[in-house]
N, C-alpha and C. Protein backbone atom coordinates (compact mmCIF):
# COMPACT_ATOMS: atom_id res chain seq x y z
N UNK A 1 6.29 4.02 -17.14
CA UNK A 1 6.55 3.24 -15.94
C UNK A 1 5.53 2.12 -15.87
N UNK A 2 5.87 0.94 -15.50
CA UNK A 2 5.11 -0.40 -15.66
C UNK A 2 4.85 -0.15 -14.09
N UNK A 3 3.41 -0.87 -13.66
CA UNK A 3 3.26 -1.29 -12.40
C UNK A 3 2.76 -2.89 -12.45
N UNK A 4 3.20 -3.54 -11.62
CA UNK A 4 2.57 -4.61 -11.31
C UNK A 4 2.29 -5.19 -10.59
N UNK A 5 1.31 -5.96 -10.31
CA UNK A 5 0.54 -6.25 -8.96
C UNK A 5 0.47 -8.03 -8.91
N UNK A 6 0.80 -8.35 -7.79
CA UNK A 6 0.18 -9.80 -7.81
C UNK A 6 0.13 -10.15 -6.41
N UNK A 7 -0.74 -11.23 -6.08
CA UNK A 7 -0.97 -11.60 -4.54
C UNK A 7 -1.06 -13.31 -4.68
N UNK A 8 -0.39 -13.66 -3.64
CA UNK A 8 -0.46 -15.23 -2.86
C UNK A 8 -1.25 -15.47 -2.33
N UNK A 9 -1.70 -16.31 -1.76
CA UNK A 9 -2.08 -17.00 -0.06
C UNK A 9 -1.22 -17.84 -0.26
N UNK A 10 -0.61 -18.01 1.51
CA UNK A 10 0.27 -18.72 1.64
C UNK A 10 -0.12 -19.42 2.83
N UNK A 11 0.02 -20.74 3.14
CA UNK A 11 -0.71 -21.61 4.63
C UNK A 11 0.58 -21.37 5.51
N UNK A 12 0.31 -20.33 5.50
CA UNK A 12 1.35 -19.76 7.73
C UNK A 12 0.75 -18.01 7.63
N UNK A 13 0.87 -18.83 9.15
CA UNK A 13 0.13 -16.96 10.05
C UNK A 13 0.67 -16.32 9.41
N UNK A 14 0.18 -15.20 9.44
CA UNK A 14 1.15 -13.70 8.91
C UNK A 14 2.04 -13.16 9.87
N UNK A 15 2.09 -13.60 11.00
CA UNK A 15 3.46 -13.04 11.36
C UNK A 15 4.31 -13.80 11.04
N UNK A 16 4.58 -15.20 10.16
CA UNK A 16 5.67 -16.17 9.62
C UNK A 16 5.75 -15.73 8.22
N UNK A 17 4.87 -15.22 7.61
CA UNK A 17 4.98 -14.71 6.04
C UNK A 17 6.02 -13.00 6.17
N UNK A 18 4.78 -12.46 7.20
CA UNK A 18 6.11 -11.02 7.14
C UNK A 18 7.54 -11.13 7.42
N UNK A 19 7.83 -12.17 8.83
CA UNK A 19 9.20 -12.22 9.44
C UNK A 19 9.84 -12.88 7.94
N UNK A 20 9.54 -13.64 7.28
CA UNK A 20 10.56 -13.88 6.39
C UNK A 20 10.39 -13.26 5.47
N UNK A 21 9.98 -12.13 5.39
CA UNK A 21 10.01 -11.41 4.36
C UNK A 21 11.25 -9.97 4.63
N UNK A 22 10.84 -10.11 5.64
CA UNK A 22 12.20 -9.06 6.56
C UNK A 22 13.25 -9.70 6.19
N UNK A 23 13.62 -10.90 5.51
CA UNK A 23 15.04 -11.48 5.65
C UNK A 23 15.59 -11.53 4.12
N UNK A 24 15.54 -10.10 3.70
CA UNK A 24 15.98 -9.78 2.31
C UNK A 24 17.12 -10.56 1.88
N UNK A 25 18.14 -10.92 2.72
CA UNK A 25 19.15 -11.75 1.94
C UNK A 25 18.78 -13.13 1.41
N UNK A 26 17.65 -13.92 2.04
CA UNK A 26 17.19 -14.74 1.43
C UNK A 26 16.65 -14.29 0.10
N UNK A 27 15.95 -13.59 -0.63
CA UNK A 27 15.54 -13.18 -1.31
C UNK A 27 15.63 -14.15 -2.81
N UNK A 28 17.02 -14.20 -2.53
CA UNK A 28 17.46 -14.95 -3.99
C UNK A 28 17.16 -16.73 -4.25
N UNK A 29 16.76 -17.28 -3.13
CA UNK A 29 16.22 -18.31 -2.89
C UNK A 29 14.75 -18.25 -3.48
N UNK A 30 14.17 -17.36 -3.90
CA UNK A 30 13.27 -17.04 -4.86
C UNK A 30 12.64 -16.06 -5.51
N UNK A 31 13.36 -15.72 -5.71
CA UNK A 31 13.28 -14.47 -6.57
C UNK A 31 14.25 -14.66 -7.68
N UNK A 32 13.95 -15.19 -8.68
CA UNK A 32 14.59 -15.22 -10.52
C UNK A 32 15.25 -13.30 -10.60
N UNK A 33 16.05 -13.90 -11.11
CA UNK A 33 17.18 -12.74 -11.50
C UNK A 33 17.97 -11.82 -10.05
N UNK A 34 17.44 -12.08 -8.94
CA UNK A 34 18.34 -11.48 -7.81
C UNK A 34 19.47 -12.66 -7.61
N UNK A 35 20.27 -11.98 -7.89
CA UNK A 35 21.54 -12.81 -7.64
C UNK A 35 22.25 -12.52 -5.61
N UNK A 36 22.04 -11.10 -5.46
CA UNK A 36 22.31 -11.07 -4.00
C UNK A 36 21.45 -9.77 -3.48
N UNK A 37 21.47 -9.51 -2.59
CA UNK A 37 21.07 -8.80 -1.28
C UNK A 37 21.34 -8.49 -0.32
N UNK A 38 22.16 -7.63 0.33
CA UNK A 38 23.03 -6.87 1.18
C UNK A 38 22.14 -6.48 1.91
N UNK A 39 21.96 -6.87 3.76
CA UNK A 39 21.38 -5.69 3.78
C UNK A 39 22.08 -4.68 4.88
N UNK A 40 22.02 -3.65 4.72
CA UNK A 40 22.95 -2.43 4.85
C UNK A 40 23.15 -2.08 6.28
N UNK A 41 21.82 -1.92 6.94
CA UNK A 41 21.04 -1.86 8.09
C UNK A 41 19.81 -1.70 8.41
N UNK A 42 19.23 -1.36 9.42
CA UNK A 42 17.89 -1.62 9.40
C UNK A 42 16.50 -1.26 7.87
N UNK A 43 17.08 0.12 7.58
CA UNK A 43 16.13 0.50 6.52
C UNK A 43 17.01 0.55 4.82
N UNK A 44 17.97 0.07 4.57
CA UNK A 44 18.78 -0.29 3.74
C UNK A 44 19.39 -1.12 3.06
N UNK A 45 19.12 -1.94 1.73
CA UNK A 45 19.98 -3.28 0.80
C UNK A 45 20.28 -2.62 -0.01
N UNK A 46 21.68 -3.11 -0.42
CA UNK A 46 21.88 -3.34 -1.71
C UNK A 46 21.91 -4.19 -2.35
N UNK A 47 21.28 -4.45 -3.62
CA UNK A 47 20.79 -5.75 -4.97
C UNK A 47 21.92 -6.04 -6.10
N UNK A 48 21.77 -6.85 -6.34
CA UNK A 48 22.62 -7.00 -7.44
C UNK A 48 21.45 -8.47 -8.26
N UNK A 49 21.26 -7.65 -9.09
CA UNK A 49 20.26 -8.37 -10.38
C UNK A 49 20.71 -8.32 -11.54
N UNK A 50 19.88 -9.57 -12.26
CA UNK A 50 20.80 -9.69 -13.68
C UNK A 50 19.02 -10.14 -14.42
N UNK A 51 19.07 -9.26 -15.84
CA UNK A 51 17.88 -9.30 -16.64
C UNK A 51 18.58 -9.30 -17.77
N UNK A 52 17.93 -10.15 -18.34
CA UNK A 52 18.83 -10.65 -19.79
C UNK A 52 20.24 -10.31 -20.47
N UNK A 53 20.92 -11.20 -19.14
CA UNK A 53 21.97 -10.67 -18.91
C UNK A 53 22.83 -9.48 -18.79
N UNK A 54 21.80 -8.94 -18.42
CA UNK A 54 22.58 -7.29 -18.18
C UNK A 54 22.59 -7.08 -16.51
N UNK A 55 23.66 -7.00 -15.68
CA UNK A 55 23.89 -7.12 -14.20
C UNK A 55 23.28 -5.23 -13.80
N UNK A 56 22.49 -5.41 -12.55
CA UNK A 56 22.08 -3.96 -11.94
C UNK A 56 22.80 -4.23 -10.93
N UNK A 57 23.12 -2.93 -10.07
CA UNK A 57 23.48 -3.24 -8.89
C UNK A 57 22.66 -1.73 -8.36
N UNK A 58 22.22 -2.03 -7.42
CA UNK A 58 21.35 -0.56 -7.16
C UNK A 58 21.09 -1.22 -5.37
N UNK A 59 20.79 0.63 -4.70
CA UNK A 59 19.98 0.14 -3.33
C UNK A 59 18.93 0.60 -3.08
N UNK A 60 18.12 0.40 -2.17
CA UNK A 60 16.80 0.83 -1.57
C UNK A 60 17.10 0.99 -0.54
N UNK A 61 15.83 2.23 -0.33
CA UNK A 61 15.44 2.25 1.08
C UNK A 61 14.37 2.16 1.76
N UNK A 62 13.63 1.32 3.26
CA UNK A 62 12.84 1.00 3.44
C UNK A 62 12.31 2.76 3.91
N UNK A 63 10.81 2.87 3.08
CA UNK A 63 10.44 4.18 3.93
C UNK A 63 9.20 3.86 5.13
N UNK A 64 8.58 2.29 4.82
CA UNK A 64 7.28 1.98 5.89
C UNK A 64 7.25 0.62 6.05
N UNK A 65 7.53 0.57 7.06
CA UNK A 65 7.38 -0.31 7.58
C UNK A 65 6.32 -1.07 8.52
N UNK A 66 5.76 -1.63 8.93
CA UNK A 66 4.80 -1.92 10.18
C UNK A 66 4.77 -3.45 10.25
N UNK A 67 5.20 -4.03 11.29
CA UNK A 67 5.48 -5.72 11.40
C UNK A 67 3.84 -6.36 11.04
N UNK A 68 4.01 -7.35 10.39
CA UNK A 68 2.64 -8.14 10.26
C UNK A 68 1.55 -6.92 8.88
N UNK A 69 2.04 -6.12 8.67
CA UNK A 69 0.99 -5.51 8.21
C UNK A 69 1.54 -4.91 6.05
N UNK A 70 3.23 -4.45 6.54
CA UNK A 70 3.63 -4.00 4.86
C UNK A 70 5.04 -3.09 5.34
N UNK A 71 5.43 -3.44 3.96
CA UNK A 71 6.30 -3.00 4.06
C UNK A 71 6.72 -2.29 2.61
N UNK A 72 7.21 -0.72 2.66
CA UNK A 72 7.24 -0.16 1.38
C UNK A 72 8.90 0.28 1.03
N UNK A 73 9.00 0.45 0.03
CA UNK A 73 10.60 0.69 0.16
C UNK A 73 10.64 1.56 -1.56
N UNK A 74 11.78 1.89 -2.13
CA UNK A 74 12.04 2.88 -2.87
C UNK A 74 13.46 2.23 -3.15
N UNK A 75 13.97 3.06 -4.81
CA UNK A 75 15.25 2.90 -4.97
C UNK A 75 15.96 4.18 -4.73
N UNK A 76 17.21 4.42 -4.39
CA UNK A 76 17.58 4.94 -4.00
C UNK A 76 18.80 5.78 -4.53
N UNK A 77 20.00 4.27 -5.47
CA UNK A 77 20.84 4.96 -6.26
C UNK A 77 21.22 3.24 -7.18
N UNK A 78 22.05 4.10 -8.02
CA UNK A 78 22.38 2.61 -9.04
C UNK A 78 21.21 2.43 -9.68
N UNK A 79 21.38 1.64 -10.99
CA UNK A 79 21.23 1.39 -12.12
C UNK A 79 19.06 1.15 -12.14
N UNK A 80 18.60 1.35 -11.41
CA UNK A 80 17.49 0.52 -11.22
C UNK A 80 16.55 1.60 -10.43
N UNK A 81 15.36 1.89 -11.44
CA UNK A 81 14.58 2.81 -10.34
C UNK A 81 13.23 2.45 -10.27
N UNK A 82 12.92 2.23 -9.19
CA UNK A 82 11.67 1.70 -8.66
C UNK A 82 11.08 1.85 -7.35
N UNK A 83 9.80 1.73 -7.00
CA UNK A 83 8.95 1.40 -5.44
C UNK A 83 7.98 0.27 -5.38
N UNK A 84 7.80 -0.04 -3.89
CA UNK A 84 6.72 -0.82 -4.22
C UNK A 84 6.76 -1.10 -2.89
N UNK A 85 5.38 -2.15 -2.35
CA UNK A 85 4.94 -2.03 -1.24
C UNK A 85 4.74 -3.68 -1.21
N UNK A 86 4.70 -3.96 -0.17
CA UNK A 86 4.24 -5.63 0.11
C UNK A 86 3.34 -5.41 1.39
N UNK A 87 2.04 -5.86 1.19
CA UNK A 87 1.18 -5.89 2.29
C UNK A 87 0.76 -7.58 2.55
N UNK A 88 0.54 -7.43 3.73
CA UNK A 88 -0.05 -8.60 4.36
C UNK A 88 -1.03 -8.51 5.26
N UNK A 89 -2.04 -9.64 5.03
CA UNK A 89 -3.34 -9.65 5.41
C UNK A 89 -3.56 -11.04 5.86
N UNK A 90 -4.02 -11.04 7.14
CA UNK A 90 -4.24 -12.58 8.27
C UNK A 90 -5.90 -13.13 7.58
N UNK A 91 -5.50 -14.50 7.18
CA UNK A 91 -7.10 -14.29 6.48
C UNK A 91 -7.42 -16.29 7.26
N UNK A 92 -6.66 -16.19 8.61
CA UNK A 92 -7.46 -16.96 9.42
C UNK A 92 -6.22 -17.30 10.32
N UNK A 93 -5.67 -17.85 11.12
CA UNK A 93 -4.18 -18.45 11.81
C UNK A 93 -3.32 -19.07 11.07
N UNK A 94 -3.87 -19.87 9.94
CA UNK A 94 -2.81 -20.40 9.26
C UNK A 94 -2.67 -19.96 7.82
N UNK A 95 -3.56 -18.72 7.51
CA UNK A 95 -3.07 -18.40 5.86
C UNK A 95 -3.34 -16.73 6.26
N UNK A 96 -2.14 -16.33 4.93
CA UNK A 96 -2.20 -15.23 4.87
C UNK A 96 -2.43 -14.44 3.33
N UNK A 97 -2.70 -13.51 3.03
CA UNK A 97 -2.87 -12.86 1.73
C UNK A 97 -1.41 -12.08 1.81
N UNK A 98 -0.05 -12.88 0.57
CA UNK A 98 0.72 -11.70 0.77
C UNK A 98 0.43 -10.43 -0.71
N UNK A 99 0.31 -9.39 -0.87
CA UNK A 99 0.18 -8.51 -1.93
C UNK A 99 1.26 -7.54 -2.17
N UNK A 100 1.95 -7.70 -3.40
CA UNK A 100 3.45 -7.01 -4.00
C UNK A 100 2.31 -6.18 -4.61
N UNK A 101 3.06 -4.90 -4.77
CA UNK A 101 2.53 -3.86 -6.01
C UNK A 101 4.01 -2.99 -6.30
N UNK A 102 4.47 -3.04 -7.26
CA UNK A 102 5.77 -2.83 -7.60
C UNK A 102 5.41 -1.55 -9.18
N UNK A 103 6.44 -0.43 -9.27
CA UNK A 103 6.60 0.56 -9.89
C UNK A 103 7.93 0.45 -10.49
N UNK A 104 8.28 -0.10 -11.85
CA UNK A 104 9.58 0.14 -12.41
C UNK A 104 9.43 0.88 -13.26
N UNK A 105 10.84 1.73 -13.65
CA UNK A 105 10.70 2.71 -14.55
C UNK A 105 12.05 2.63 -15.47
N UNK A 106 11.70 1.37 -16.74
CA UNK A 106 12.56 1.16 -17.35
C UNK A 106 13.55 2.33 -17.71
N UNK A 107 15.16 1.78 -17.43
CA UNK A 107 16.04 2.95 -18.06
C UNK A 107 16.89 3.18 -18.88
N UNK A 108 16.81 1.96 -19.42
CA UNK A 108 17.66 1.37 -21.04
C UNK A 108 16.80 0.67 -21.57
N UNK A 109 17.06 0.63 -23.10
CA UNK A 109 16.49 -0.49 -23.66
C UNK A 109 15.78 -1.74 -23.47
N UNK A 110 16.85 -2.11 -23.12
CA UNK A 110 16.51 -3.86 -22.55
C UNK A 110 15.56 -3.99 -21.25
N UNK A 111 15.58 -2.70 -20.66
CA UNK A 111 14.26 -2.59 -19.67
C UNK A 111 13.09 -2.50 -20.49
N UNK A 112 12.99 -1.59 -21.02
CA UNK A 112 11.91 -1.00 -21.70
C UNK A 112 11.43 -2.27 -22.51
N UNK A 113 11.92 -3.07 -22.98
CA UNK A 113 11.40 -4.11 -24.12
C UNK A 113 11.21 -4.95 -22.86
N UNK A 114 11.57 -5.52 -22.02
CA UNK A 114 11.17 -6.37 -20.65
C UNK A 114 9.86 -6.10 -20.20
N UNK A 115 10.03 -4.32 -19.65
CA UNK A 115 8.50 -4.39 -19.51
C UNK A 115 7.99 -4.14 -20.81
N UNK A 116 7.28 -4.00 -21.93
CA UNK A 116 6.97 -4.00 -22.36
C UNK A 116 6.06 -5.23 -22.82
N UNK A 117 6.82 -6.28 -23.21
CA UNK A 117 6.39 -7.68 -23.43
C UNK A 117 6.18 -8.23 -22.47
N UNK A 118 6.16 -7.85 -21.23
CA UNK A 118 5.31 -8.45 -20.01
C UNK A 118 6.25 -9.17 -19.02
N UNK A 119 7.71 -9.13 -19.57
CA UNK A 119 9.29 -10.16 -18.62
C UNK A 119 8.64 -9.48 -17.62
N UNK A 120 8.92 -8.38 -16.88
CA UNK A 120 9.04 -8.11 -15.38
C UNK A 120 7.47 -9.06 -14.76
N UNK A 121 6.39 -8.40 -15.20
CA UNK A 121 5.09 -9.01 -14.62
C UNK A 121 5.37 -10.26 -14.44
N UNK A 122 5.98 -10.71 -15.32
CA UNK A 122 5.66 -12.55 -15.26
C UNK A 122 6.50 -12.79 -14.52
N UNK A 123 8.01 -12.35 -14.25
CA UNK A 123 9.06 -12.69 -12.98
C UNK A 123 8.42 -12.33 -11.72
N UNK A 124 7.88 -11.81 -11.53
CA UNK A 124 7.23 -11.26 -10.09
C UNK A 124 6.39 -12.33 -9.98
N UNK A 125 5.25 -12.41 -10.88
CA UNK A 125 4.45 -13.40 -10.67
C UNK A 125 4.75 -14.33 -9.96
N UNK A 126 5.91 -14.99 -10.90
CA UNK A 126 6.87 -16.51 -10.36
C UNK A 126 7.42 -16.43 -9.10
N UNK A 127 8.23 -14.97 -9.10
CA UNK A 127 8.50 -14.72 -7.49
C UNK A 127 7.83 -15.01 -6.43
N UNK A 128 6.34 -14.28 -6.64
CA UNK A 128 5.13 -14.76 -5.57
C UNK A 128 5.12 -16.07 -5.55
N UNK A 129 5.12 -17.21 -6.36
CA UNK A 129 4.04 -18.44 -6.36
C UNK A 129 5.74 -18.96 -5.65
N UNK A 130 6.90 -18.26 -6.07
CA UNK A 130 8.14 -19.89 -5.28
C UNK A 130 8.06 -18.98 -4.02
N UNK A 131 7.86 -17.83 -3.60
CA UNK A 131 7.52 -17.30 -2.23
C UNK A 131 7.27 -18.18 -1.02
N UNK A 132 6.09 -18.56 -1.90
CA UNK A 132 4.85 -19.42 -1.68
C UNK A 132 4.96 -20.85 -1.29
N UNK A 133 5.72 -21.32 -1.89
CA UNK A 133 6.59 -22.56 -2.27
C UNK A 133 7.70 -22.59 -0.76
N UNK A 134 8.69 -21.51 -1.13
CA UNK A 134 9.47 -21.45 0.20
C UNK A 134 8.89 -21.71 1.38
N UNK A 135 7.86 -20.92 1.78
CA UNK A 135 7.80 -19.97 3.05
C UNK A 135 6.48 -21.80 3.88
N UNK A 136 6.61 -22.22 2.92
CA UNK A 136 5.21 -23.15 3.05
C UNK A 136 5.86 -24.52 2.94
N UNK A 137 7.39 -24.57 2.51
CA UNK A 137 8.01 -25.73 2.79
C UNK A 137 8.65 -25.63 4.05
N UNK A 138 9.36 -24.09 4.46
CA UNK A 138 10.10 -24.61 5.18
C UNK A 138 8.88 -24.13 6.49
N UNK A 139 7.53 -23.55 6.23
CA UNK A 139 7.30 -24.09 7.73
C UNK A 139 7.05 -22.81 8.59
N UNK A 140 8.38 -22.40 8.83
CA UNK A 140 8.35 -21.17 9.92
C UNK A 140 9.66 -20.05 8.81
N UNK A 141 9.78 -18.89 9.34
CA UNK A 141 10.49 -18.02 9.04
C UNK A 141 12.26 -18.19 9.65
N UNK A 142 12.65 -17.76 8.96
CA UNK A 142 14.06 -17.65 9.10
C UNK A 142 14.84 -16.92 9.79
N UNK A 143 14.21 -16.13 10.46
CA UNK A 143 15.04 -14.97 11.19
C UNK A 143 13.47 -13.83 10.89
N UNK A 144 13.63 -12.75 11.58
CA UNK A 144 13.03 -11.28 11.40
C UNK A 144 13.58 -10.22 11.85
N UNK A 145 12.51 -9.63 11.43
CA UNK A 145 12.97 -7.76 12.39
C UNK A 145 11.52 -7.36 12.11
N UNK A 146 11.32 -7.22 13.68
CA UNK A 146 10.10 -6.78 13.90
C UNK A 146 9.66 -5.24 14.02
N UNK A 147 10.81 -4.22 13.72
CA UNK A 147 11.27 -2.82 13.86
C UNK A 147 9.92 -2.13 13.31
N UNK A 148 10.18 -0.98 13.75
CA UNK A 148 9.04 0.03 12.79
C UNK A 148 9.89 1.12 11.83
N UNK A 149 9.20 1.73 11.11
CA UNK A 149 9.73 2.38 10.10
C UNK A 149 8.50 3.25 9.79
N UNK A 150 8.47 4.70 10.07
CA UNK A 150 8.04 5.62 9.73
C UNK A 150 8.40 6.40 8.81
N UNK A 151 6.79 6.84 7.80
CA UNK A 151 7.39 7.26 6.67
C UNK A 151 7.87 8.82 7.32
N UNK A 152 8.68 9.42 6.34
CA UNK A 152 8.89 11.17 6.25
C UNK A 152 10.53 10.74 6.96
């Protein structure tokens, strides 16, 4: 199982970095290889991703939530198994520290050689920095959900 870690700063409060981070259907607006994002209801998406050309379709579920602070989630069913957590940290009014730490557990081939040679790390990477890019062009967030989500 590969883990990988990477963190931003991004120039907007952290309650404008989390709220659009709650808005999983955007997702694909930067995020390389998510093609869509369903989301189900409050603690539930389904994905549909494509890695060297091979299409996943899998869902998660959110298990923690806490507005302004992280949010952790899990896979659940379909082609794709993984966790990972996104925390956020206020590191003055106008910037925030966002931090992904992500757990995949290649399950074919073409995973396994992805992570292996470093594809997933470096897509995430990129994910963070057009995050970054987004969330800092357009300004303010797109919508939220400020809900809680307790783990168990």
């Amino acid at each position: 199982m590969g883990t990988v870690r990477e963190s931003v700063e991004v120039d907007v409060p952290v309650r404008t970095a989390y709220n659009q981070w709650t808005q999983f259907e955007e997702f694909p607006n930067f995020m390389e290889g998510v093609e869509a994002v369903e989301q189900l209801d409050d603690t539930h998406n389904h994905w549909i991703t494509k890695m060297g050309g091979i299409r996943r379709d899998f869902d998660t579920e959110i298990v923690d939530q806490l507005a302004d602070d992280r949010i952790t989630w899990r896979s659940i069913s379909g082609d794709t198994r993984q966790s990972g957590s996104v925390r956020f940290q206020s590191l003055g009014n106008d910037r925030t520290r966002v931090e992904l730490v992500m757990d995949v557990e290649p399950t074919d081939p073409v995973e396994t050689v992805a992570d292996w040679i470093g594809v997933i790390d470096r897509r995430v990477k990129g994910d963070m920095r057009r995050f970054k890019e987004f969330i800092e062009t357009r300004g303010d967030e797109s919508g939220s959900w400020r809900g809680r989500v307790t783990p168990g």
